[in-house]
N, C-alpha and C. Protein backbone atom coordinates (compact mmCIF):
# COMPACT_ATOMS: atom_id res chain seq x y z
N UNK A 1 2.01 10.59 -11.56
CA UNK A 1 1.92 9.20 -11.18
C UNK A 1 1.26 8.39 -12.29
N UNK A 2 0.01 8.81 -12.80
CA UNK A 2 -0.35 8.19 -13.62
C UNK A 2 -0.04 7.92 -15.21
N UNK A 3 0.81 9.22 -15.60
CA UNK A 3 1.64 9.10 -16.76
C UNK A 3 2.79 7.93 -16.61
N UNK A 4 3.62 7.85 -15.51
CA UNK A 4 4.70 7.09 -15.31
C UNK A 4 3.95 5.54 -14.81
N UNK A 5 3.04 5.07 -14.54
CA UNK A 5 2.35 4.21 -14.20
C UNK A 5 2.06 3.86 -15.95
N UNK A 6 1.37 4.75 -16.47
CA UNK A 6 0.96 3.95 -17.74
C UNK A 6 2.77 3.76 -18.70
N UNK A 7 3.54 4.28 -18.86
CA UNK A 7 4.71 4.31 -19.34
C UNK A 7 5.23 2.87 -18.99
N UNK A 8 5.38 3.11 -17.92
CA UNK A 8 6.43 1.52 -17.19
C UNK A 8 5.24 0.49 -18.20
N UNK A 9 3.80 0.42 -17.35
CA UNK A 9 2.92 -0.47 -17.74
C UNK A 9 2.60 -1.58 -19.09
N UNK A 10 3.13 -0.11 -19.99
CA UNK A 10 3.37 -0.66 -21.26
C UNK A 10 4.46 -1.42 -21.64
N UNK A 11 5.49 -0.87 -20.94
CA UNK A 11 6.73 -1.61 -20.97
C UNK A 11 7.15 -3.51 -20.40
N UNK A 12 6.33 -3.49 -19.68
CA UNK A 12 6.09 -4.82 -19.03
C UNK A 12 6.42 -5.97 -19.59
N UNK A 13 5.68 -6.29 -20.86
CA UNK A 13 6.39 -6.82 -22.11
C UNK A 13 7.55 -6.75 -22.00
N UNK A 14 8.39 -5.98 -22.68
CA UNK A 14 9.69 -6.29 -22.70
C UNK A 14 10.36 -6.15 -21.49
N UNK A 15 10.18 -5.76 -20.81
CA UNK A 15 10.94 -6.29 -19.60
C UNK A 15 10.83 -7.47 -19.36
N UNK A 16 9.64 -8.10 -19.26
CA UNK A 16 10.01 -10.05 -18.99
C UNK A 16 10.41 -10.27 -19.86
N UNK A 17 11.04 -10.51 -21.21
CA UNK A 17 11.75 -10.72 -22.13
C UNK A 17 12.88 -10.68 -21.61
N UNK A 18 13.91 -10.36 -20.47
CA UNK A 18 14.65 -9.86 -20.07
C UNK A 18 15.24 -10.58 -18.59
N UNK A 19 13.58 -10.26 -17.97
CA UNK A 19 13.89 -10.37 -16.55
C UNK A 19 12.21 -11.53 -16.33
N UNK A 20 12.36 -12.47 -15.03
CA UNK A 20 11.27 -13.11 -14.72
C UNK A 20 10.65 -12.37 -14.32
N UNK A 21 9.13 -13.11 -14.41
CA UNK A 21 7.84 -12.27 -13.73
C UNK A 21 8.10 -11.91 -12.53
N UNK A 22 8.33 -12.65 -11.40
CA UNK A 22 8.51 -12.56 -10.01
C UNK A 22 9.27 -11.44 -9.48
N UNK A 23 10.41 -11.22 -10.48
CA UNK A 23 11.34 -10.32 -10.46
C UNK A 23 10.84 -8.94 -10.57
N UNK A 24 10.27 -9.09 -11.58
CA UNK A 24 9.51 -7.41 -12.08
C UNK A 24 8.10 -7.49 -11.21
N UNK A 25 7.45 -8.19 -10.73
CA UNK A 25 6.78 -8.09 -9.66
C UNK A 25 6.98 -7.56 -8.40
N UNK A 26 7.51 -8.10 -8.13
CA UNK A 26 8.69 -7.60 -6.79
C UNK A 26 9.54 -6.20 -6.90
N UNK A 27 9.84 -5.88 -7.85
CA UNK A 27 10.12 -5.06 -7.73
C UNK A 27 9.26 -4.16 -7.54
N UNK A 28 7.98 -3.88 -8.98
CA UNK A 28 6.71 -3.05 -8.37
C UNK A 28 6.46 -3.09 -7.05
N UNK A 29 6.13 -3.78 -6.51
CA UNK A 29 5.25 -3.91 -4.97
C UNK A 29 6.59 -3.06 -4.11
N UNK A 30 7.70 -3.44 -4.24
CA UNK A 30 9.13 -2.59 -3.35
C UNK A 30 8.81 -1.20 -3.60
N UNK A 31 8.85 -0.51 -5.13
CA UNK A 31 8.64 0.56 -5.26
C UNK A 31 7.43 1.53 -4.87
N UNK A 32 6.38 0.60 -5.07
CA UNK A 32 5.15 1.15 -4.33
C UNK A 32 5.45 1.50 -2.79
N UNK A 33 5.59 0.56 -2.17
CA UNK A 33 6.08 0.63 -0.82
C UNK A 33 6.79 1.31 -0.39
N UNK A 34 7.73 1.58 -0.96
CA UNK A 34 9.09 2.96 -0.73
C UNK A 34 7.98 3.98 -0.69
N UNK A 35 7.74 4.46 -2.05
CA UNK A 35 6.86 6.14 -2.16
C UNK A 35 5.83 6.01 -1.60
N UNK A 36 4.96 4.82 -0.92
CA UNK A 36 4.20 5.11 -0.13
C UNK A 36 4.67 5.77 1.18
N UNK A 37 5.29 4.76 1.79
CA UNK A 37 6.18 5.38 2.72
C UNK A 37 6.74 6.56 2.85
N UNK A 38 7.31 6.76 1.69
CA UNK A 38 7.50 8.28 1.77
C UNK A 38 6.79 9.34 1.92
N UNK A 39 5.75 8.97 1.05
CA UNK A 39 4.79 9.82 1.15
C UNK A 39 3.71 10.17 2.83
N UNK A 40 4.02 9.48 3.14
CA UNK A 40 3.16 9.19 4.48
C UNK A 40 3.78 10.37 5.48
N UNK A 41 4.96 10.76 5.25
CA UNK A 41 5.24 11.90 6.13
C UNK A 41 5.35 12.79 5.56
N UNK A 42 4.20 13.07 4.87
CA UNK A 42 3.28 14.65 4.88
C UNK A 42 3.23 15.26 5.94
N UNK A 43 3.22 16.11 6.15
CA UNK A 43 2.69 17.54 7.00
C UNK A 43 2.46 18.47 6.11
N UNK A 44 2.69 19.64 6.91
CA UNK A 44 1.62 21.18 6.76
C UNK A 44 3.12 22.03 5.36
N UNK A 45 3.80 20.90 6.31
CA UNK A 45 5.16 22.37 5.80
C UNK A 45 5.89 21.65 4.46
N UNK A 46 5.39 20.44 4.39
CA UNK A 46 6.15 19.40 3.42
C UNK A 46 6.08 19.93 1.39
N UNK A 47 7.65 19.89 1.88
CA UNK A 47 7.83 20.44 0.41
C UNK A 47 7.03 19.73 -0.98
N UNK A 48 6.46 20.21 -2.04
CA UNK A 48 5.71 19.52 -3.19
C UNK A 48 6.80 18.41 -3.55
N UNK A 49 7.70 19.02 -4.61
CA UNK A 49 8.97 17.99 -5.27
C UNK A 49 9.49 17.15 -4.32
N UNK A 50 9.95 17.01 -3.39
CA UNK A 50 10.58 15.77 -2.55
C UNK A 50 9.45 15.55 -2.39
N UNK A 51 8.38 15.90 -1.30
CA UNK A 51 7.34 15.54 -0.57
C UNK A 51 6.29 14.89 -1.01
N UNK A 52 5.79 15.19 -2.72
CA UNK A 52 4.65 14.69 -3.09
C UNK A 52 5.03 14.12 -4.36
N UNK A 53 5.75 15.13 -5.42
CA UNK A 53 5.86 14.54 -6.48
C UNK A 53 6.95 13.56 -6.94
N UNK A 54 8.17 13.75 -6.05
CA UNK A 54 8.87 12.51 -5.98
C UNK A 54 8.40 11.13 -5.73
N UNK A 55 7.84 11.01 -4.45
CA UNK A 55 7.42 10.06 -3.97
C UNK A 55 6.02 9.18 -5.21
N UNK A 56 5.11 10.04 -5.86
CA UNK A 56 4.36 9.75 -6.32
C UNK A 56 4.72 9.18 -8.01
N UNK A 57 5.81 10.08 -8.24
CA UNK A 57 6.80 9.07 -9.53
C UNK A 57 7.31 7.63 -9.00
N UNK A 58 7.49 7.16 -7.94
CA UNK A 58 7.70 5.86 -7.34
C UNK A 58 6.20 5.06 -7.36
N UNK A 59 5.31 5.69 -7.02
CA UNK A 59 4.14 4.94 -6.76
C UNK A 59 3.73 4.43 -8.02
N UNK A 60 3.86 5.28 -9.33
CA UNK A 60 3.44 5.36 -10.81
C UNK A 60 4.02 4.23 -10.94
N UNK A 61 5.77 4.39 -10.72
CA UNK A 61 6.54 3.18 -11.50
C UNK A 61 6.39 1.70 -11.05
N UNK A 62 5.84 1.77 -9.60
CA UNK A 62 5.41 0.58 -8.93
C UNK A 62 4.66 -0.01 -9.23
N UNK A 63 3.67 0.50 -9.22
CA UNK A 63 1.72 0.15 -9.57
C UNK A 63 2.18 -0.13 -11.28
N UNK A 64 2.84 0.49 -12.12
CA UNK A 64 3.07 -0.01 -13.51
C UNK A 64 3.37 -1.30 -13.97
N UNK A 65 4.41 -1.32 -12.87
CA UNK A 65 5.78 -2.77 -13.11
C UNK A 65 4.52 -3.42 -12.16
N UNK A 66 3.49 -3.65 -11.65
CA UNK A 66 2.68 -4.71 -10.63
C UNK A 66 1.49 -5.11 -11.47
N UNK A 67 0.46 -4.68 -11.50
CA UNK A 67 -0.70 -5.13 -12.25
C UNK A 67 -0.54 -6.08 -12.84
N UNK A 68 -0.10 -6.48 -14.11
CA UNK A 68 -0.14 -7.91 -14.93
C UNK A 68 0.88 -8.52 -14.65
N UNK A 69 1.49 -8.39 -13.99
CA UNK A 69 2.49 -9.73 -13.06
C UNK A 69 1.46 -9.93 -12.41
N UNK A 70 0.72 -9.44 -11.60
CA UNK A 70 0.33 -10.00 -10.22
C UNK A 70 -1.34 -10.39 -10.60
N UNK A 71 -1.88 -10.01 -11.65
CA UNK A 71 -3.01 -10.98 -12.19
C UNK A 71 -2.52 -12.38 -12.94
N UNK A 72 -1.62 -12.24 -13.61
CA UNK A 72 -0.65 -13.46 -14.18
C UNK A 72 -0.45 -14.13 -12.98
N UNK A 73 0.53 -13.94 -12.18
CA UNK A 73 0.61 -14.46 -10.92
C UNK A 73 -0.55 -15.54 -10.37
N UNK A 74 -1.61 -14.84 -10.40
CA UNK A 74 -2.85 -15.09 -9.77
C UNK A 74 -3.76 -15.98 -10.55
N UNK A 75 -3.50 -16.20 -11.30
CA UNK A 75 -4.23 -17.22 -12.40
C UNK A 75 -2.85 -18.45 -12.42
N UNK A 76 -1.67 -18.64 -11.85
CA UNK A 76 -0.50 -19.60 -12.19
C UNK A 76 -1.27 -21.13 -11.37
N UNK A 77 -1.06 -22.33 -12.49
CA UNK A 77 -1.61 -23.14 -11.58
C UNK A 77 -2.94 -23.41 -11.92
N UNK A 78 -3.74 -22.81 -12.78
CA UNK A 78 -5.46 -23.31 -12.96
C UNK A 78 -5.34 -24.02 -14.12
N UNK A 79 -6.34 -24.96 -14.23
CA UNK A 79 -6.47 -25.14 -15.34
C UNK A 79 -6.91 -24.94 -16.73
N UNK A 80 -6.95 -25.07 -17.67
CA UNK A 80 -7.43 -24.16 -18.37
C UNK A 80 -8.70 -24.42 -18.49
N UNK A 81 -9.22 -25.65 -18.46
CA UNK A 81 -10.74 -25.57 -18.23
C UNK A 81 -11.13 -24.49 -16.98
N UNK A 82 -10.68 -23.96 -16.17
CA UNK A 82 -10.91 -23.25 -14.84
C UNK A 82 -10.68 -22.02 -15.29
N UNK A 83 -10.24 -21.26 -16.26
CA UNK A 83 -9.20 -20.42 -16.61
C UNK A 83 -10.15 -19.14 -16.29
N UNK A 84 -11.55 -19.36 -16.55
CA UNK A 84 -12.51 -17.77 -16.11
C UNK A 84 -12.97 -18.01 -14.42
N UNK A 85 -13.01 -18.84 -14.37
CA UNK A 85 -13.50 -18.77 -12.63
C UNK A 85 -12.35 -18.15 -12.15
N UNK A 86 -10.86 -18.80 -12.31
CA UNK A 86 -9.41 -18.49 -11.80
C UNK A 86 -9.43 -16.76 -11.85
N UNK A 87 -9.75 -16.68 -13.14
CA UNK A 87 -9.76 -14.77 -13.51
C UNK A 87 -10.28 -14.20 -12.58
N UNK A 88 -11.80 -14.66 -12.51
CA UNK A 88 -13.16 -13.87 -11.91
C UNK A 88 -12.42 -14.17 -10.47
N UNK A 89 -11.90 -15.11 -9.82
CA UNK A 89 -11.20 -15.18 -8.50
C UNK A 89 -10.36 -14.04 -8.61
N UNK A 90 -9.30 -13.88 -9.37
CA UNK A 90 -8.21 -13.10 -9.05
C UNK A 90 -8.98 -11.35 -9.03
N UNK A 91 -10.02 -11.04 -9.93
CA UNK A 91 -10.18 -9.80 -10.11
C UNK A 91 -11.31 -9.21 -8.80
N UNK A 92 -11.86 -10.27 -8.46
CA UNK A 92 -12.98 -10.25 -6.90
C UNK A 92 -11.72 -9.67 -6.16
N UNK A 93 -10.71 -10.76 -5.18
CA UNK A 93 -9.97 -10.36 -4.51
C UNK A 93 -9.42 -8.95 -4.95
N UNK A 94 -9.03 -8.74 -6.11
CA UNK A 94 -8.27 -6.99 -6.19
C UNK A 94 -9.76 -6.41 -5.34
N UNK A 95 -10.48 -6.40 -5.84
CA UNK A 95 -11.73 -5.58 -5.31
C UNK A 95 -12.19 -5.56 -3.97
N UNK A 96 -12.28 -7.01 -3.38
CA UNK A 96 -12.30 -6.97 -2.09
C UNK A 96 -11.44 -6.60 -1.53
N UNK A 97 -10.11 -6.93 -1.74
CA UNK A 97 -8.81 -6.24 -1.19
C UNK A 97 -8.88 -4.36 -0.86
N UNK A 98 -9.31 -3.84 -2.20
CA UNK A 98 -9.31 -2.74 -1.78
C UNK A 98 -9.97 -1.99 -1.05
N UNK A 99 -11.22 -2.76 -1.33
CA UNK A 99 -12.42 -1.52 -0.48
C UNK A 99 -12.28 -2.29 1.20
N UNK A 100 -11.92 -3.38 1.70
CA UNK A 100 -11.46 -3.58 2.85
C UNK A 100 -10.63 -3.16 3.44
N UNK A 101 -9.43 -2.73 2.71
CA UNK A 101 -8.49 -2.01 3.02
C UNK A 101 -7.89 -0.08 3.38
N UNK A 102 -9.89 0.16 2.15
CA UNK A 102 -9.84 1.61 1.83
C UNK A 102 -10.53 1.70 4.06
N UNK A 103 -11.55 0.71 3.95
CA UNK A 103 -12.86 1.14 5.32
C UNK A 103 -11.27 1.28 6.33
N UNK A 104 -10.49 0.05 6.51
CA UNK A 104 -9.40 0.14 8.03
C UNK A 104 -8.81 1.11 7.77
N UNK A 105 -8.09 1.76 6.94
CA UNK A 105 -7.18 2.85 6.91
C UNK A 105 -8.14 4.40 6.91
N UNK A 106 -9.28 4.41 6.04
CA UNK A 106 -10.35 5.46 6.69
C UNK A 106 -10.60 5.35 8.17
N UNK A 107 -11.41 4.02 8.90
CA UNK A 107 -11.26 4.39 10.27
C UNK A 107 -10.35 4.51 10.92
N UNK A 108 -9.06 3.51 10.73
CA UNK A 108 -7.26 4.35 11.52
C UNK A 108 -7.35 6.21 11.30
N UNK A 109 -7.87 6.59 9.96
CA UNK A 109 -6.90 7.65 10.21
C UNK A 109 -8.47 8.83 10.72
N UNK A 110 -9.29 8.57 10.88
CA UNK A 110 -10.63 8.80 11.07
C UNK A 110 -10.36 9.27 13.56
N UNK A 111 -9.26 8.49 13.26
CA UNK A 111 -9.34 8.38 14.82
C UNK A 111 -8.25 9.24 15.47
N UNK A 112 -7.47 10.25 14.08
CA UNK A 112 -5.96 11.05 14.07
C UNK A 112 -7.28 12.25 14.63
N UNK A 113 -6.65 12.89 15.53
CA UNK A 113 -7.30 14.57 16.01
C UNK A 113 -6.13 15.20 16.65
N UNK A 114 -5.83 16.54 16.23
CA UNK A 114 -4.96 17.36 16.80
C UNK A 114 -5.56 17.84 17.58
N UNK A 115 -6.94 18.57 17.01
CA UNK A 115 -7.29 19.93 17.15
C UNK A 115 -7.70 21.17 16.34
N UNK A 116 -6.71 20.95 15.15
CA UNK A 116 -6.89 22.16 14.45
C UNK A 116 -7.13 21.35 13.06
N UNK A 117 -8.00 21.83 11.85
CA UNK A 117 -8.68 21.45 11.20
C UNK A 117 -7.58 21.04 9.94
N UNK A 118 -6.52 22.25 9.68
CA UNK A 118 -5.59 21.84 8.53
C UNK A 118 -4.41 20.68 9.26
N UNK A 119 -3.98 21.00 10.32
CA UNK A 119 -3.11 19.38 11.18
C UNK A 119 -3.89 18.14 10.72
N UNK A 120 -5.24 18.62 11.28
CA UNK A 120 -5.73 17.14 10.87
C UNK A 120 -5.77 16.46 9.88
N UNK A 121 -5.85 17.58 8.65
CA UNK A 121 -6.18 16.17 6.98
C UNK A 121 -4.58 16.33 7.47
N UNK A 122 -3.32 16.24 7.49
CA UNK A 122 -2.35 16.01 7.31
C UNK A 122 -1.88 14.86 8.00
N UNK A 123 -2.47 15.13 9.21
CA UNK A 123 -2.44 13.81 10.51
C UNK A 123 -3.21 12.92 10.01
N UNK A 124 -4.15 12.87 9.55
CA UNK A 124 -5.11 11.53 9.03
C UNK A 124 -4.59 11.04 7.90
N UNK A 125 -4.07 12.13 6.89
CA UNK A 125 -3.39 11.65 5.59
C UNK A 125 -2.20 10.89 5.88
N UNK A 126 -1.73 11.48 6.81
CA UNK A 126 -0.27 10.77 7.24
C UNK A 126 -0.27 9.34 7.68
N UNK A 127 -1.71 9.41 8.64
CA UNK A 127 -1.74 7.99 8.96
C UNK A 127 -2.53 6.80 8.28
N UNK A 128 -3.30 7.48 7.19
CA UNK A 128 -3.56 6.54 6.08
C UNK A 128 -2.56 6.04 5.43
N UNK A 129 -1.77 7.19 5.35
CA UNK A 129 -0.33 6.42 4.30
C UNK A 129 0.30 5.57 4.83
N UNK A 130 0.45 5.76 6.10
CA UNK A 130 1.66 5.26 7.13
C UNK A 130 0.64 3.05 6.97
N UNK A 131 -0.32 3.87 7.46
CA UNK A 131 -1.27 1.98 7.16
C UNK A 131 -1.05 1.56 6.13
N UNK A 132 -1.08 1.99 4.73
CA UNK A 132 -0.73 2.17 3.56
C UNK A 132 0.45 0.91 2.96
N UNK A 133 1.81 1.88 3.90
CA UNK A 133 2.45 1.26 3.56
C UNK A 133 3.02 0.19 4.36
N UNK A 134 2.33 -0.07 5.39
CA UNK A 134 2.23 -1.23 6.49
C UNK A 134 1.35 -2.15 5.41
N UNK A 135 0.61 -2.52 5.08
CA UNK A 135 0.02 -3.41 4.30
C UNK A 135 0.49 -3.30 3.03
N UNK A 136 1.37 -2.51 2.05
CA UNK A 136 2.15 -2.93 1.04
C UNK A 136 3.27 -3.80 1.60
N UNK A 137 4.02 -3.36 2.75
CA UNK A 137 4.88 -4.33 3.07
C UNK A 137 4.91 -5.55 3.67
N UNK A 138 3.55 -5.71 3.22
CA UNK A 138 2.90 -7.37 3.85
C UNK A 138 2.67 -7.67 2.62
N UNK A 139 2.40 -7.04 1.62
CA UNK A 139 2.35 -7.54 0.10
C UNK A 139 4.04 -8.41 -0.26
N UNK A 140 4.82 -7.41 0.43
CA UNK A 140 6.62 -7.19 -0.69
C UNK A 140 6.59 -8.90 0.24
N UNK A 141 6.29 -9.19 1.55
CA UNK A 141 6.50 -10.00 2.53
C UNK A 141 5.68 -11.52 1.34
N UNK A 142 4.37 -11.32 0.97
CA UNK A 142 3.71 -12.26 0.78
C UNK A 142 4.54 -12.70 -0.80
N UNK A 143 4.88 -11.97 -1.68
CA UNK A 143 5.73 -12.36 -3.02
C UNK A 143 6.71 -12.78 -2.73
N UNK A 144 7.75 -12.44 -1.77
CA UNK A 144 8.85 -13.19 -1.55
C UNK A 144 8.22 -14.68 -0.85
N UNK A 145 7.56 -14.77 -0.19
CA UNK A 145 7.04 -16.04 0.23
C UNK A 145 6.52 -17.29 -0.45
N UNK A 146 6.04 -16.50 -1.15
CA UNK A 146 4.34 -16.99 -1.99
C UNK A 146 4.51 -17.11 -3.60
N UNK A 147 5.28 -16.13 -3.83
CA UNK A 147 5.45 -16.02 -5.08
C UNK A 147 6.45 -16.10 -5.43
N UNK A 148 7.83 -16.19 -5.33
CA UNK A 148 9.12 -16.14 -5.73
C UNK A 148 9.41 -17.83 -5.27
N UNK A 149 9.12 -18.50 -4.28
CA UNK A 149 9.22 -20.08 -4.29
C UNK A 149 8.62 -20.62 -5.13
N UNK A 150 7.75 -20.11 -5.16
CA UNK A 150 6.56 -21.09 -6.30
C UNK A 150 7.48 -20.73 -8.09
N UNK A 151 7.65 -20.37 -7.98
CA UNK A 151 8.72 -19.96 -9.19
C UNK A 151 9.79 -20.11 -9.14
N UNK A 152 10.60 -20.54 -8.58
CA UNK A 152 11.85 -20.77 -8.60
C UNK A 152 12.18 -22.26 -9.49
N UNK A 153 11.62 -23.05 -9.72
CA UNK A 153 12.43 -23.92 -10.75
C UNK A 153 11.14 -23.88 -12.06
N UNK A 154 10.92 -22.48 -12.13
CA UNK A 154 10.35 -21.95 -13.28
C UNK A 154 11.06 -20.65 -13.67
N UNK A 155 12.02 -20.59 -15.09
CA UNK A 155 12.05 -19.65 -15.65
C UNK A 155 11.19 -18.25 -16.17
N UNK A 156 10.06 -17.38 -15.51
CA UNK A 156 8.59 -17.22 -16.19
C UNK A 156 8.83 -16.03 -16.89
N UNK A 157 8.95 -15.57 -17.87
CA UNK A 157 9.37 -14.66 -18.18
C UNK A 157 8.13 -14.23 -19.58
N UNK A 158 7.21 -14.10 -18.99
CA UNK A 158 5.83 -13.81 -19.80
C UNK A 158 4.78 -13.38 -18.66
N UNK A 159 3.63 -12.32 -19.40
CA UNK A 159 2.42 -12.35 -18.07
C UNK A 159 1.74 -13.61 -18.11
């Protein structure tokens, strides 16, 4: 994941050369969302290659193609006198975003019990992912909304 995450990442550059921000944004956040999803139906018996490492080459290429679109994104619109508050805004929210997001999906999956001790990380893992990718697909929901209008009689094809 993290080899193919830094690969795409670098690539970013030339891909907006190519294609708009919004575009290659959107797409990350889709791809994340897929291999999350996928990944979420783990179990006991779930094969590695389909089951983990497929899915987790999607997450790499997602999270790659997302990051500097979606801080770019997040600074569109300030001024440039504003231009470090705008930052220090956009990089708070990643942070709050996550660790708010890490506590609900720890207590969702905190509340998974079979019974038996190896079901359970699988049942809790499963249902972290499964939240996972319930709130990426409120992300793919909020760029098409939020971010792809606001761009539309903008060509943006830079972070």
């Amino acid at each position: 994941m993290t080899l193919v995450n830094f690969v795409l990442a670098v690539q970013v550059p030339r891909l907006l050369e190519r294609a708009a921000r919004p575009l290659v944004l959107l797409t990350g956040v889709v791809l994340t969302t897929v291999g999350v999803a996928w990944l979420s139906r783990l179990d006991l018996h779930t094969p590695y290659l389909t089951g983990v490492a497929l899915p987790m080459v999607l997450i790499g290429s997602g999270r790659g193609l997302t990051l500097a679109p979606l801080t770019s994104s997040g600074g569109d619109g300030v001024a440039p006198a504003d231009a470090g508050v705008g930052s220090g805004l956009v990089n708070t929210v990643h942070q709050i975003g996550s660790a708010l997001s890490l506590s609900i999906l720890t207590a969702v999956a905190a509340s998974v019990s079979t019974g038996h001790a190896a079901e359970d990380i699988a049942a809790r893992s499963g249902t972290a992912l499964t939240g996972s990718a319930v709130l990426l697909a409120l992300a793919v929901m909020s760029v098409l909304t939020l971010i792809l209008p606001a761009r539309a009689t903008h060509n943006e094809r830079s972070l």
